[in-house]
Protein backbone atom coordinates (compact mmCIF):
# COMPACT_ATOMS: atom_id res chain seq x y z
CA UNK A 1 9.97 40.89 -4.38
CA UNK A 2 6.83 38.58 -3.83
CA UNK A 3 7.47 36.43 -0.63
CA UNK A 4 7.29 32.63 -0.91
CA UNK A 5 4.16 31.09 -0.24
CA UNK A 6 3.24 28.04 1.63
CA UNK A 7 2.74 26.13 -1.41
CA UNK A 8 6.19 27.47 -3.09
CA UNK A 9 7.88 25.90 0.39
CA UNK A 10 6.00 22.67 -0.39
CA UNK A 11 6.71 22.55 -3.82
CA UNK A 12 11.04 23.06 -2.77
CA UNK A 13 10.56 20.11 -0.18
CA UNK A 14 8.60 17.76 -2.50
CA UNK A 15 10.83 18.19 -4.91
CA UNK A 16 13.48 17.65 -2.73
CA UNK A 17 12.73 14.67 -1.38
CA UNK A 18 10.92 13.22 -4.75
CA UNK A 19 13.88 14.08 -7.08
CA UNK A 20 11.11 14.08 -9.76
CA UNK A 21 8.98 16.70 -11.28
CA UNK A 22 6.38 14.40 -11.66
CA UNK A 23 6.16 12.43 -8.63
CA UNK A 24 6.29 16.03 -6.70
CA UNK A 25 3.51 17.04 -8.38
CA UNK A 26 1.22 14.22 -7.81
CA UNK A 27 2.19 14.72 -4.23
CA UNK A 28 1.00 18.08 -4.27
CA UNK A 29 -2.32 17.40 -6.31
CA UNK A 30 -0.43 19.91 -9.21
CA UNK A 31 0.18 19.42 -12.66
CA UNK A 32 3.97 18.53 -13.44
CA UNK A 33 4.40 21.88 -15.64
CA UNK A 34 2.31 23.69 -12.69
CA UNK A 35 5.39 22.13 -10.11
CA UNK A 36 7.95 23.60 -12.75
CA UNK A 37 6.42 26.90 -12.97
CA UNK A 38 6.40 27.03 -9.38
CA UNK A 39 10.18 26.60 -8.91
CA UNK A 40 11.38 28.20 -11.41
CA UNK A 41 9.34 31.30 -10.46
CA UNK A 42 10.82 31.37 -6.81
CA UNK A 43 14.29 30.82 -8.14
CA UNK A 44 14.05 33.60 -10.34
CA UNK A 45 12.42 35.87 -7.49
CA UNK A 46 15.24 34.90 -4.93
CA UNK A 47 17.70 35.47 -7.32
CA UNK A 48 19.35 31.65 -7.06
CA UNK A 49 19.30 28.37 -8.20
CA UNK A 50 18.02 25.53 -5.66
CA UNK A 51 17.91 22.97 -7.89
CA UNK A 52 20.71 21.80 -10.76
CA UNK A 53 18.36 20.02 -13.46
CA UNK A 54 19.48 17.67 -16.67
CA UNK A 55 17.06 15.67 -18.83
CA UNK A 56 17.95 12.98 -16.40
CA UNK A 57 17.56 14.42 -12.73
CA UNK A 58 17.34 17.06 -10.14
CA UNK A 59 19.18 17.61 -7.17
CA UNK A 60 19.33 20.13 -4.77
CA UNK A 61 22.33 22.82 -5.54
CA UNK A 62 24.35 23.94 -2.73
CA UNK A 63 22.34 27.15 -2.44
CA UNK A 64 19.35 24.40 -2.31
CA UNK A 65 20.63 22.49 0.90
CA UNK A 66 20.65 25.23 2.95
CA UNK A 67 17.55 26.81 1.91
CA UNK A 68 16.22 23.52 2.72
CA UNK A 69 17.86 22.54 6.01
CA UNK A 70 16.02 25.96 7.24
CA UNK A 71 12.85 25.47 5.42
CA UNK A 72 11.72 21.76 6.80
CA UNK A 73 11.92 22.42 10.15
CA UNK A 74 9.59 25.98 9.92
CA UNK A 75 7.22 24.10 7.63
CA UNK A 76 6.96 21.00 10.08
CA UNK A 77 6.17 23.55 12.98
CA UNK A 78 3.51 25.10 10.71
CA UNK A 79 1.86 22.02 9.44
CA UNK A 80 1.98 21.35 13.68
CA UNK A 81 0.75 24.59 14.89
CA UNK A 82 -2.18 23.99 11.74
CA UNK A 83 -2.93 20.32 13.33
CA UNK A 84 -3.21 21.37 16.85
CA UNK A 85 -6.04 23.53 15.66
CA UNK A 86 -7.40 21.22 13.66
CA UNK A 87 -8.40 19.45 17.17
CA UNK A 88 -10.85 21.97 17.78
CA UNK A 89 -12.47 21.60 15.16
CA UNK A 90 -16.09 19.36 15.17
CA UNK A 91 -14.79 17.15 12.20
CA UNK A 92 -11.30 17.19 11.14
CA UNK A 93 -10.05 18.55 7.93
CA UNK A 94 -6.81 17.96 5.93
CA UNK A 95 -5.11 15.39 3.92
CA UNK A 96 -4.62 12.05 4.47
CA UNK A 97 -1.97 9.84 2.52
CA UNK A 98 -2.18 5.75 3.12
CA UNK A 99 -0.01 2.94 1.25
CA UNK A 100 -1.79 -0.52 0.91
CA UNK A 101 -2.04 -3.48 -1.26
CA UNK A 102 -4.35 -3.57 -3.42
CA UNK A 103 -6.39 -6.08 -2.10
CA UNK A 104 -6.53 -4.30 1.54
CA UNK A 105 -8.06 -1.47 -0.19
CA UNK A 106 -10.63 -3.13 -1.93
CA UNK A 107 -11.59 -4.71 1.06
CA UNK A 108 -12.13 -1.86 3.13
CA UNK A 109 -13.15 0.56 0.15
CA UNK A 110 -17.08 -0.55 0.46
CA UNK A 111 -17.24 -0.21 4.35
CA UNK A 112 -14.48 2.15 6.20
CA UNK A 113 -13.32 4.07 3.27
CA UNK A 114 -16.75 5.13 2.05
CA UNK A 115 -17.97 5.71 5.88
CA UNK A 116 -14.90 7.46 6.32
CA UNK A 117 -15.31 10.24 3.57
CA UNK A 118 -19.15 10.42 4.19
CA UNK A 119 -18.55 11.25 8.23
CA UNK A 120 -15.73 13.67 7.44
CA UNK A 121 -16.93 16.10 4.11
CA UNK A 122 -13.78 18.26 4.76
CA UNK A 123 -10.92 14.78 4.80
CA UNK A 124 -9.12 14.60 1.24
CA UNK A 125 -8.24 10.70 1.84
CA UNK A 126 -5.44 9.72 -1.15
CA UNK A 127 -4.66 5.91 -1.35
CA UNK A 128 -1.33 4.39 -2.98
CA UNK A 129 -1.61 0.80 -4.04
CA UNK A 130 1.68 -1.21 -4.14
CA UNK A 131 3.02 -4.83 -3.85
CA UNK A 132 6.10 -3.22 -2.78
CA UNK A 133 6.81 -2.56 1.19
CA UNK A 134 7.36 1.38 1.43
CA UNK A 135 9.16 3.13 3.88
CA UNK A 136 5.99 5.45 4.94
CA UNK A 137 7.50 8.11 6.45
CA UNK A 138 9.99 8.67 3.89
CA UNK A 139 7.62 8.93 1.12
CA UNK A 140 5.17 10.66 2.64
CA UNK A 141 2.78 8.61 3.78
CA UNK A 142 0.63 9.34 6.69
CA UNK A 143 -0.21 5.12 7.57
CA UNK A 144 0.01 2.22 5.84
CA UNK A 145 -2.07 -1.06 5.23
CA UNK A 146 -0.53 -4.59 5.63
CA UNK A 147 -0.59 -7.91 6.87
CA UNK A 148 0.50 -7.56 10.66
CA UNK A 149 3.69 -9.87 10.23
CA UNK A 150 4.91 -7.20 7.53
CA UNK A 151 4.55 -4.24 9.71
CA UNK A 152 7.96 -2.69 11.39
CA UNK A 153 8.60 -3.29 14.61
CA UNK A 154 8.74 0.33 15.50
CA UNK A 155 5.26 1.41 14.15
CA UNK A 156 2.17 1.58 16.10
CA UNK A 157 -0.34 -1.14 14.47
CA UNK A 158 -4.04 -1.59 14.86
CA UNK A 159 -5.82 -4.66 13.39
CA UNK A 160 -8.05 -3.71 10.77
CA UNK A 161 -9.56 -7.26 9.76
CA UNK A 162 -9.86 -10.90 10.92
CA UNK A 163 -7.71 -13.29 10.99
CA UNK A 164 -6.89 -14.36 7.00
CA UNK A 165 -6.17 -18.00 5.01
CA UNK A 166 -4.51 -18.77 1.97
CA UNK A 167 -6.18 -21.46 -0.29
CA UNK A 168 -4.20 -23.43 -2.87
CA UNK A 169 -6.66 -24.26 -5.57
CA UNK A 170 -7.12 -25.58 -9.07
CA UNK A 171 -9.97 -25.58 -11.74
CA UNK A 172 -12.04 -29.23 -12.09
CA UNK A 173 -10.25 -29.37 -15.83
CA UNK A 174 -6.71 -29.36 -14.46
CA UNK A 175 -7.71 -31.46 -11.46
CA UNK A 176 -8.84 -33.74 -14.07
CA UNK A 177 -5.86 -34.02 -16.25
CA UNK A 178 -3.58 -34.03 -12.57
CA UNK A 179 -3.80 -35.56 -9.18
CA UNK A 180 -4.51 -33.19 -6.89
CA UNK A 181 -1.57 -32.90 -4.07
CA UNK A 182 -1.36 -34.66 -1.10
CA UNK A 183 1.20 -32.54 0.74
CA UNK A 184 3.45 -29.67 -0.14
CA UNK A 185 5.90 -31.48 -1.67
CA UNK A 186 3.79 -32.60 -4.35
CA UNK A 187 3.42 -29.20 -6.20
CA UNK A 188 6.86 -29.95 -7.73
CA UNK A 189 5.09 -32.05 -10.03
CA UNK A 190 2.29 -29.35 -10.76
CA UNK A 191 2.03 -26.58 -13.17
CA UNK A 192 1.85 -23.85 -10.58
CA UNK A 193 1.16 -20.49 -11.31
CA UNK A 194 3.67 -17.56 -9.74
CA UNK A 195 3.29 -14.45 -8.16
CA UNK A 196 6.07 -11.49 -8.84
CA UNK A 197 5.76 -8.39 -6.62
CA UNK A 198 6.97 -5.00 -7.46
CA UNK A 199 10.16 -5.59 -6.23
CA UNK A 200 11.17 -8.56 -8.63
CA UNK A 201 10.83 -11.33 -5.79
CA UNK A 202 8.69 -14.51 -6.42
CA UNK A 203 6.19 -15.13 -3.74
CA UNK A 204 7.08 -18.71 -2.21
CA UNK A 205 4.35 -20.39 -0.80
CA UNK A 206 4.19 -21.05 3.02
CA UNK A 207 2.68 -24.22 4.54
CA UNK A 208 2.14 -25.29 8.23
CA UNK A 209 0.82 -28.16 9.43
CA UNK A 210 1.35 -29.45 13.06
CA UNK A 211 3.98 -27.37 13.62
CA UNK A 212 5.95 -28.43 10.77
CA UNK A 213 6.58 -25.51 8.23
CA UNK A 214 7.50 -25.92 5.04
CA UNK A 215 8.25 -23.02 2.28
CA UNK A 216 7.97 -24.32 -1.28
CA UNK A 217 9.44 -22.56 -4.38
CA UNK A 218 6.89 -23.23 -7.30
CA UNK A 219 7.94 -23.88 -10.42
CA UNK A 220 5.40 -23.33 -13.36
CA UNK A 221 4.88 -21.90 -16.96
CA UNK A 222 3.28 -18.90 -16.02
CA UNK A 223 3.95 -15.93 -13.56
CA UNK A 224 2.03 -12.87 -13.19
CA UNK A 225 1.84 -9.82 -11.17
CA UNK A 226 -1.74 -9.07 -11.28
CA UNK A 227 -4.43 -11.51 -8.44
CA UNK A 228 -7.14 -11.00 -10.66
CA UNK A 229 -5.04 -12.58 -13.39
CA UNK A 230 -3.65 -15.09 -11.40
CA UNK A 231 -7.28 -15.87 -10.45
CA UNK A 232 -8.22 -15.86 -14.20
CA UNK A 233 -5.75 -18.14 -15.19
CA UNK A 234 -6.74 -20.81 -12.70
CA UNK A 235 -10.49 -20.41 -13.86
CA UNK A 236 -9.40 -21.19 -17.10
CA UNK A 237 -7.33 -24.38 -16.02
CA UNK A 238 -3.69 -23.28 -16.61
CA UNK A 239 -2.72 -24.48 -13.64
CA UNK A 240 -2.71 -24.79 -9.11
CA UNK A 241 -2.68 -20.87 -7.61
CA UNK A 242 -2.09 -19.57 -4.29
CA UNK A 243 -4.43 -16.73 -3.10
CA UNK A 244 -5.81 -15.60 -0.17
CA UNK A 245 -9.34 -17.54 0.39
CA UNK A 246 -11.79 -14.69 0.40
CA UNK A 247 -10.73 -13.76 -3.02
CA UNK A 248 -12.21 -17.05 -4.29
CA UNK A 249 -14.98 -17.65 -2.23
CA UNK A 250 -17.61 -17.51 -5.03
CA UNK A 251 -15.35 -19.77 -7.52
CA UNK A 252 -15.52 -22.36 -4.79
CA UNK A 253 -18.91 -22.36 -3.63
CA UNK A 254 -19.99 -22.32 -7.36
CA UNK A 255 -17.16 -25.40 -8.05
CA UNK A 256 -15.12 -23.39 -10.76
CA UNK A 257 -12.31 -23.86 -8.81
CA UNK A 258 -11.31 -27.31 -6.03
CA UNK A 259 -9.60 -26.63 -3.04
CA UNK A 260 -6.38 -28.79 -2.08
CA UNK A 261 -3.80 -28.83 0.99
CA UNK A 262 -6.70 -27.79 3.23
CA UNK A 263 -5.10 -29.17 6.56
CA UNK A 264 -1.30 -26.99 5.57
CA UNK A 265 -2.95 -23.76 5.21
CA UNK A 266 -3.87 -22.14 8.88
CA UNK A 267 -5.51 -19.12 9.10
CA UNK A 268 -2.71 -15.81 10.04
CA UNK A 269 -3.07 -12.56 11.72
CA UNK A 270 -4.73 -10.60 9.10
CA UNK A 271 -4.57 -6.77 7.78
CA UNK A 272 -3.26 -3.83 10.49
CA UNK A 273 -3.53 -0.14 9.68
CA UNK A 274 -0.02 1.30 11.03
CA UNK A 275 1.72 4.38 11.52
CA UNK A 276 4.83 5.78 13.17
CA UNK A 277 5.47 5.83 17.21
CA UNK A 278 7.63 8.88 17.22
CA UNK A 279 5.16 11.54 15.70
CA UNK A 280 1.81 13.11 16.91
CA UNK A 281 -0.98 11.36 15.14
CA UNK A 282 -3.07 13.66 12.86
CA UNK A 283 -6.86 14.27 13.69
CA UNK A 284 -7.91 12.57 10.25
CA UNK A 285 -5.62 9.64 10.86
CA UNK A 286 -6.99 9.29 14.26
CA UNK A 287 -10.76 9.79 12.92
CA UNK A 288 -9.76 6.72 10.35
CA UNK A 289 -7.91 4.45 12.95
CA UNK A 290 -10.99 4.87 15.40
CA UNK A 291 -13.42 4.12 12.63
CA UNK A 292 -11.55 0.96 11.52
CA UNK A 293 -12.04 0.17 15.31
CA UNK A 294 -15.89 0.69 15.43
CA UNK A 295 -17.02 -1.08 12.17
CA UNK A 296 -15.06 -4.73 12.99
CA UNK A 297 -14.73 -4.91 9.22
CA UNK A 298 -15.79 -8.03 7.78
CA UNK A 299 -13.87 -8.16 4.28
CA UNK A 300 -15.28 -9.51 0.89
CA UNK A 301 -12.39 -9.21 -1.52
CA UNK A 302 -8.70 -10.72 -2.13
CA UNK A 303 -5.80 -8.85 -0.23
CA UNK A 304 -2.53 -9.36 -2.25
CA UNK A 305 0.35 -11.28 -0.77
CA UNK A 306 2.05 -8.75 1.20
């Protein structure tokens, strides 16, 4: 019998932990019948079934759990042994997995990304975008990318950008038909457009002035998911958005869109690249962290509100 491979042990633990053909596969840069194949070969070699499978799901059999309550552990002291190596080398090598917003990504995509990949040839660098906070280490991810007050308390975070502003803005057409606000309170009486995030929660818009904080629920005929929409949909004078400042910047210095509620929107600790305390930081992860340090990244594109 043919032993298991590396990449058959990967396959058993993605799957695992995924619960999805598909999602294990894109994990492992395989096709979804590829990750099939791949199971259902070493089942039939070891003679057992490790996973119970319906049209619905997969879950681990019994046989399954204890294959893989032996398996992690040996394939986390390999992918160790492999790393501590990896520090010898001149540039590292490897894979690197990072969860950000959107936005974050485009921001740094033109000056650290790009840098990044050019400095290290032999770095595989894969980037998930989501609206939706992540548990990291539990799906996979090597770091993440968020605003610093969304970051858990128990990872290590580095700042990755200045300090950031929201701007609450409206086209010259609407601002034409409506009084622009005075204060917070005022949107009530506006056609505001909404954000939705992955996760089904409306983003409420935070204002500070002075000390005094106030968190307004808009209310508005349109809500979208997208900040290139949203942005659209202000240009085109639907209604009073909420978006982070550098997003805009060319709409307002060309006068497409009018700023309002200047003096309630403070600037706020901006994006931080973070990662978990407890575990020995990877040579690529520590190549990207250090670059993000070096460059002082000056960003040029919207972040979305997470």
């Amino acid at each position: 019998m043919r032993k298991a491979g590396l990449q058959d042990l990967n396959a058993v633990v993605a799957l695992a932990h995924h619960r999805s053909f598909r999602r294990a596969a894109v994990e492992l840069g395989l096709s979804p019948s590829a990750m099939s194949h791949a199971i259902a070969m070493l089942e039939q070699r070891m003679g057992v079934r490790l996973f119970n499978r319906t049209t619905r799901s997969v879950s681990l059999s019994e046989a399954g759990e204890q294959f893989l309550a032996r398996v992690q552990p040996a394939l986390a002291d390999i992918s160790s042994a492999m790393e501590a190596v990896n520090q010898f080398r001149e540039t590292p090598s490897g894979n690197l997995r990072i969860n950000a917003s959107e936005g974050a990504v485009q921001m740094i995509m033109a000056s650290v990304v790009a840098e990044f990949l050019r400095r290290y040839p032999d770095m595989r660098l894969e980037i998930v975008t989501s609206t939706a906070l992540v548990d990291i280490v539990a799906e996979g991810f090597d770091a993440g990318i968020r605003m610093g007050e969304s970051v858990p308390l128990d990872m290590v975070a580095v700042s990755c950008s200045p300090p950031l502003r929201f701007a609450v803005v409206g086209s010259s057409a609407y601002f034409a038909q409506h009084p622009a606000p005075q204060t917070p309170e005022d949107l009530r009486r506006h056609n505001c457009i909404r954000t939705r995030f992955a996760s089904g929660a409306l983003y409420r818009w935070e204002f500070v002035k002075r000390g005094q904080q106030q968190v307004i629920d808009v209310d508005g005929t349109l809500t979208l998911d997208s900040q290139h929409l949203i942005v659209d949909a202000a240009l085109k004078g639907i209604g009073i958005i909420c978006v982070n400042e550098s997003s805009i910047a060319e709409h307002l210095d060309a006068g497409r869109l009018i700023r309002t509620l200047e003096d309630w929107t403070p600037a706020y600790p901006g994006l931080c690249v973070f990662h978990p305390a407890n575990r020995h930081v990877p040579a690529g992860l520590r190549a990207f962290i250090n670059l993000v340090r070096e460059m002082k990244v000056t960003f040029t594109k919207d972040p979305t509100l997470v």
